[in-house]
N, C-alpha and C. Protein backbone atom coordinates (compact mmCIF):
# COMPACT_ATOMS: atom_id res chain seq x y z
N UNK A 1 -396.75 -217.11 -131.83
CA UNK A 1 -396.69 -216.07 -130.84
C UNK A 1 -396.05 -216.65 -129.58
N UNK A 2 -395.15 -215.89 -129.24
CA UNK A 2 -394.46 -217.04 -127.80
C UNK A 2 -394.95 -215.42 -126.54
N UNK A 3 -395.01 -214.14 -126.69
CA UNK A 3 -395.42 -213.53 -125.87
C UNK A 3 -396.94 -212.42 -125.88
N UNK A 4 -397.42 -213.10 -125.21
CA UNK A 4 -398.74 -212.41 -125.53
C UNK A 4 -398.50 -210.66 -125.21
N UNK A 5 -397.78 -210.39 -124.53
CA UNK A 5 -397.52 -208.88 -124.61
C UNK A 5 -396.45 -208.23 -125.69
N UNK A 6 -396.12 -208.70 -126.48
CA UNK A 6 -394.99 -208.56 -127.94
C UNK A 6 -396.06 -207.69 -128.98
N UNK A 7 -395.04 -208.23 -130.35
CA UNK A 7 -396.00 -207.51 -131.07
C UNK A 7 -397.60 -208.23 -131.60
N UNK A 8 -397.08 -209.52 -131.85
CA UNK A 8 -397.87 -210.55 -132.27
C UNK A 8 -399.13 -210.67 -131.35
N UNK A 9 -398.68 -210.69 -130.23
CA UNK A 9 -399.82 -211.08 -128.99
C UNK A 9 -400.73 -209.86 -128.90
N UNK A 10 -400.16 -208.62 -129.28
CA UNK A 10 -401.35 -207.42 -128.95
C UNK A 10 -401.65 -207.36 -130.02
N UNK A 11 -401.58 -208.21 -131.49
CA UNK A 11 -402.38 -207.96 -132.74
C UNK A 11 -403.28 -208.70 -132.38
N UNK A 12 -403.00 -210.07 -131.65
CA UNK A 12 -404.30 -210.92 -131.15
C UNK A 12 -405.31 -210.50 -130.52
N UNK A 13 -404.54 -210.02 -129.17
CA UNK A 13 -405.91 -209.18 -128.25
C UNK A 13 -406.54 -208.47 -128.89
N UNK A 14 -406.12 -207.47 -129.91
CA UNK A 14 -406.60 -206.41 -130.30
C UNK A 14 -407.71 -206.63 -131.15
N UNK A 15 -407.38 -208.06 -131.86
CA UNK A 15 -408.65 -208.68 -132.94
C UNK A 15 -409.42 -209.77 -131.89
N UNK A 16 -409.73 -209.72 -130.63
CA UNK A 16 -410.32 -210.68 -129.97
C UNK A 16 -411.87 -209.59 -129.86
N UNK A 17 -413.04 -210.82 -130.14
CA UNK A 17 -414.19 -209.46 -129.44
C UNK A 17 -414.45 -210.34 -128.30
N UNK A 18 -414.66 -208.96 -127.86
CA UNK A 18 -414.74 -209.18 -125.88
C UNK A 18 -415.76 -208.32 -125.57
N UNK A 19 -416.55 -208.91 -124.65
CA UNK A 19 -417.25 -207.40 -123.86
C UNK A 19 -416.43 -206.74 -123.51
N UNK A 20 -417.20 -205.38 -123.11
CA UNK A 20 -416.30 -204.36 -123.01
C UNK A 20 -415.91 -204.05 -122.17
N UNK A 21 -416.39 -204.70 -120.60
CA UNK A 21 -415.15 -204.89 -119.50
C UNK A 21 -413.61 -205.56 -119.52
N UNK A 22 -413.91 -206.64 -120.30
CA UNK A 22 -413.06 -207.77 -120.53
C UNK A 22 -412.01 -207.21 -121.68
N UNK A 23 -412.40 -206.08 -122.44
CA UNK A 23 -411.36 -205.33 -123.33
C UNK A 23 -410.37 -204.21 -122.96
N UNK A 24 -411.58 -203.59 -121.38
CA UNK A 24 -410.83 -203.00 -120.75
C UNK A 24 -409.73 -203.25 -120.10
N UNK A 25 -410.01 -204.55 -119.30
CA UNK A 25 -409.24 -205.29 -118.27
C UNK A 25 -407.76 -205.03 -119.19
N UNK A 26 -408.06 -206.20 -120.49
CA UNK A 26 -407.10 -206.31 -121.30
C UNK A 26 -406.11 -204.85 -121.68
N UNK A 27 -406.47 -203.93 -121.80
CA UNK A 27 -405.89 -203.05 -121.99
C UNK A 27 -405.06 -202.56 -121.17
N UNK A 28 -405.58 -202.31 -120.02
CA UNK A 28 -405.17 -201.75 -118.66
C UNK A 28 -404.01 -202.89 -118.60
N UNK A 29 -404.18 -203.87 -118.56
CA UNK A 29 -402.80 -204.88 -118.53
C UNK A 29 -401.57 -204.49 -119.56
N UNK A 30 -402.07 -204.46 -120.92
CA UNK A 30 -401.01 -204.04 -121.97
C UNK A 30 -400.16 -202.94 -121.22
N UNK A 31 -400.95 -201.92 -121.03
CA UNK A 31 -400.04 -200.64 -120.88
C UNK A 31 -399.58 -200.47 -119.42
N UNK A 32 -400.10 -201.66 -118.32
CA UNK A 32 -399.07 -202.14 -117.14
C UNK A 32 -398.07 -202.96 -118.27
N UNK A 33 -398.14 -203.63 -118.75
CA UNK A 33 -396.93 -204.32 -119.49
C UNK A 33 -395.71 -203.22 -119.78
N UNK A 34 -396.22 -202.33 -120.26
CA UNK A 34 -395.73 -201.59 -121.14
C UNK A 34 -394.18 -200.80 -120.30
N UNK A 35 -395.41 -199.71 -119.20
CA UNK A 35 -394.82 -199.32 -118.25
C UNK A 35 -393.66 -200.28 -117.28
N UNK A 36 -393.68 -201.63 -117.08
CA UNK A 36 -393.03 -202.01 -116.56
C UNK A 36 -391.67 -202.70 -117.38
N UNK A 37 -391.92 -202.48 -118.76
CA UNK A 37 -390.84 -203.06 -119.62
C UNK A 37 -389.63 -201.51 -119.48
N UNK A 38 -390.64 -200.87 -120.03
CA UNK A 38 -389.78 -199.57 -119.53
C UNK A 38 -388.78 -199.60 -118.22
N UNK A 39 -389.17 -199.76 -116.99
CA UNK A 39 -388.49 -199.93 -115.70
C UNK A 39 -387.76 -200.88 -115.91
N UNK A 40 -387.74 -201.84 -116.66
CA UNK A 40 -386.44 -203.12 -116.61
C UNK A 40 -385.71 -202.24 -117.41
N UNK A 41 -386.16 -201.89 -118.73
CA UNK A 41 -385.00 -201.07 -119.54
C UNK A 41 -384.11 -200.15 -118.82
N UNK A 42 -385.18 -199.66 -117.57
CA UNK A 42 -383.71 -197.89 -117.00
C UNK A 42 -383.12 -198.85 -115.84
N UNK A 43 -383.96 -199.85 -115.54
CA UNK A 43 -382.78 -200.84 -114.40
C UNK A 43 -381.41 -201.15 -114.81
N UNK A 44 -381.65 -201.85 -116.45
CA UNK A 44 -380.61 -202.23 -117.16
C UNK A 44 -380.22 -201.99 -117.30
N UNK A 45 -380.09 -200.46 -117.88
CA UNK A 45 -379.19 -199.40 -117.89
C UNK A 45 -378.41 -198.81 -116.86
N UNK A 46 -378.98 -198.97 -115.85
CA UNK A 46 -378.37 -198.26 -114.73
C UNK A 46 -377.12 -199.40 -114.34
N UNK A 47 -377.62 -200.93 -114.07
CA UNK A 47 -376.73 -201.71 -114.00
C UNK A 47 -375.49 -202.04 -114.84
N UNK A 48 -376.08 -201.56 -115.94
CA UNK A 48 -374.91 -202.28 -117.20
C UNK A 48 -374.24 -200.98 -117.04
N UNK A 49 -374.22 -199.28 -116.50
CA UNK A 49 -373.47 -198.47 -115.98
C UNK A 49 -372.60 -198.75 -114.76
N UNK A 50 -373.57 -199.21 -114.04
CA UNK A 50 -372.84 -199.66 -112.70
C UNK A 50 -371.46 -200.74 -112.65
N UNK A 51 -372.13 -201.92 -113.56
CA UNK A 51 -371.00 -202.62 -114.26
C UNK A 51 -369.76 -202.66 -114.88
N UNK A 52 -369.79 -201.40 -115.67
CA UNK A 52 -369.29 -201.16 -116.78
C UNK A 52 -367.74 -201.69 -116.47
N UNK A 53 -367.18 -202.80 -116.99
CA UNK A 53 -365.68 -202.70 -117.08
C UNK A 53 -365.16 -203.61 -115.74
N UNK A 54 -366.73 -204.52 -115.46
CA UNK A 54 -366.13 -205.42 -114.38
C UNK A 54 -366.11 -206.93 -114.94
N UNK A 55 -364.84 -206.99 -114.67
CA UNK A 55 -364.37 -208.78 -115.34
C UNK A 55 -365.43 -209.61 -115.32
N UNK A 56 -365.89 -209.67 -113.61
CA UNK A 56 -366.56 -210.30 -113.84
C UNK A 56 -367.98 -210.77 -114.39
N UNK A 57 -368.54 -209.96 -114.99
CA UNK A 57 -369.75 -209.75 -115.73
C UNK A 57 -369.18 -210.62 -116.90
N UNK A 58 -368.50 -210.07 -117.22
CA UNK A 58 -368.29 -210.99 -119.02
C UNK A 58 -367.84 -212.88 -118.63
N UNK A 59 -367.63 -212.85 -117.55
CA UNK A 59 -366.78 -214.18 -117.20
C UNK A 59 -368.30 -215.07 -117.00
N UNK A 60 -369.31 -214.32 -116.10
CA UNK A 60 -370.44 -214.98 -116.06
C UNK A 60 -371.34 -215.63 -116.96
N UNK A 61 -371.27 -214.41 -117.82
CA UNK A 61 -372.52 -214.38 -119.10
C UNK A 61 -371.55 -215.33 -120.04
N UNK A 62 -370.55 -215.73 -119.83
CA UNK A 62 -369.89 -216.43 -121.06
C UNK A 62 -370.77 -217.94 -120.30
N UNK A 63 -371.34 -218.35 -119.20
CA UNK A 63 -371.95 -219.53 -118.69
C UNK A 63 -372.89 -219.60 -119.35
N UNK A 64 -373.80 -220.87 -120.48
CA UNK A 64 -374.94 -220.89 -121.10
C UNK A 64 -375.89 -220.93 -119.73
N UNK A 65 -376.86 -219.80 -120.43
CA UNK A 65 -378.17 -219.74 -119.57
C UNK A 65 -377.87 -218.39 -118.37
N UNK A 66 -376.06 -217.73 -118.27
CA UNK A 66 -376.82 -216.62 -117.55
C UNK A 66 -376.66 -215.46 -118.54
N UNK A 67 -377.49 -214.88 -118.34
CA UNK A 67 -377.90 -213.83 -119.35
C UNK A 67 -376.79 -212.43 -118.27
N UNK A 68 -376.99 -211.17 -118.60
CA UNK A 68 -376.75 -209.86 -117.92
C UNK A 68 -377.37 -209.74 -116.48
N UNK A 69 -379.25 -210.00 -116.37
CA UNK A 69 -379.50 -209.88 -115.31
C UNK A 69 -378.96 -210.66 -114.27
N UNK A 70 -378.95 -211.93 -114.12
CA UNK A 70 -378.57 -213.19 -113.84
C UNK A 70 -377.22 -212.56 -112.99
N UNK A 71 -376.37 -212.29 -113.59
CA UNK A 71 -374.77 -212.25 -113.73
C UNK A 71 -374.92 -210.78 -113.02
N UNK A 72 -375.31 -209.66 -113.29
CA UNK A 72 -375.57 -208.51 -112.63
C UNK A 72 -375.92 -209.27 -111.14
N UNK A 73 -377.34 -210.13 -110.65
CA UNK A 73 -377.90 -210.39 -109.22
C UNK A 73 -376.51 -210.84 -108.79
N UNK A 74 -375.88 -212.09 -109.24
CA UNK A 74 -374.93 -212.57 -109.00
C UNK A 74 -373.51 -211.79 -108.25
N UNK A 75 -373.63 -211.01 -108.82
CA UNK A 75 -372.41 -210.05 -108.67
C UNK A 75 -372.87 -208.85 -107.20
N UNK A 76 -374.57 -208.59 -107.20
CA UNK A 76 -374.80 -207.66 -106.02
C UNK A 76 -375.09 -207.87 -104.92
N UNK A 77 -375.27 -209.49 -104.93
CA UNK A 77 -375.26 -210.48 -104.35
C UNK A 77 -373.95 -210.92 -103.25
N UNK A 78 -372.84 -210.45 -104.06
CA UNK A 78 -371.98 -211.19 -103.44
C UNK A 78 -370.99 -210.11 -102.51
């Protein structure tokens, strides 16, 4: 399991017994996880729109280690 909020990691929590504050807590976190994966997804989208068809995006991400976001800051940055 490398992310405890993935799929693997919420089969774990889900088979952990916990009191039942401590299951709550856990939960309430998952579905903050959840909700906020969502918001990177319509960020991404909005950026990789915003982007669309600028040289320099592809010139960046061809650098090992910057990914889209990286190369997106880079670029709104400047």
């Amino acid at each position: 399991m490398t992310d405890v909020f993935g799929r693997a990691g919420k089969r774990f929590l889900a088979e952990l017994e916990l009191p039942e504050i401590s299951r709550a807590r856990i939960e309430a976190n998952v579905r903050l996880a959840e909700e906020i994966a969502g918001e990177v997804a319509l960020a991404e989208r909005e950026l990789s729109r915003l982007l669309r068809g600028d040289h320099r995006l592809a010139r960046l991400t061809r650098i090992p280690g910057i990914g889209f976001i990286t190369a997106a800051t880079v670029l709104t940055e400047a």
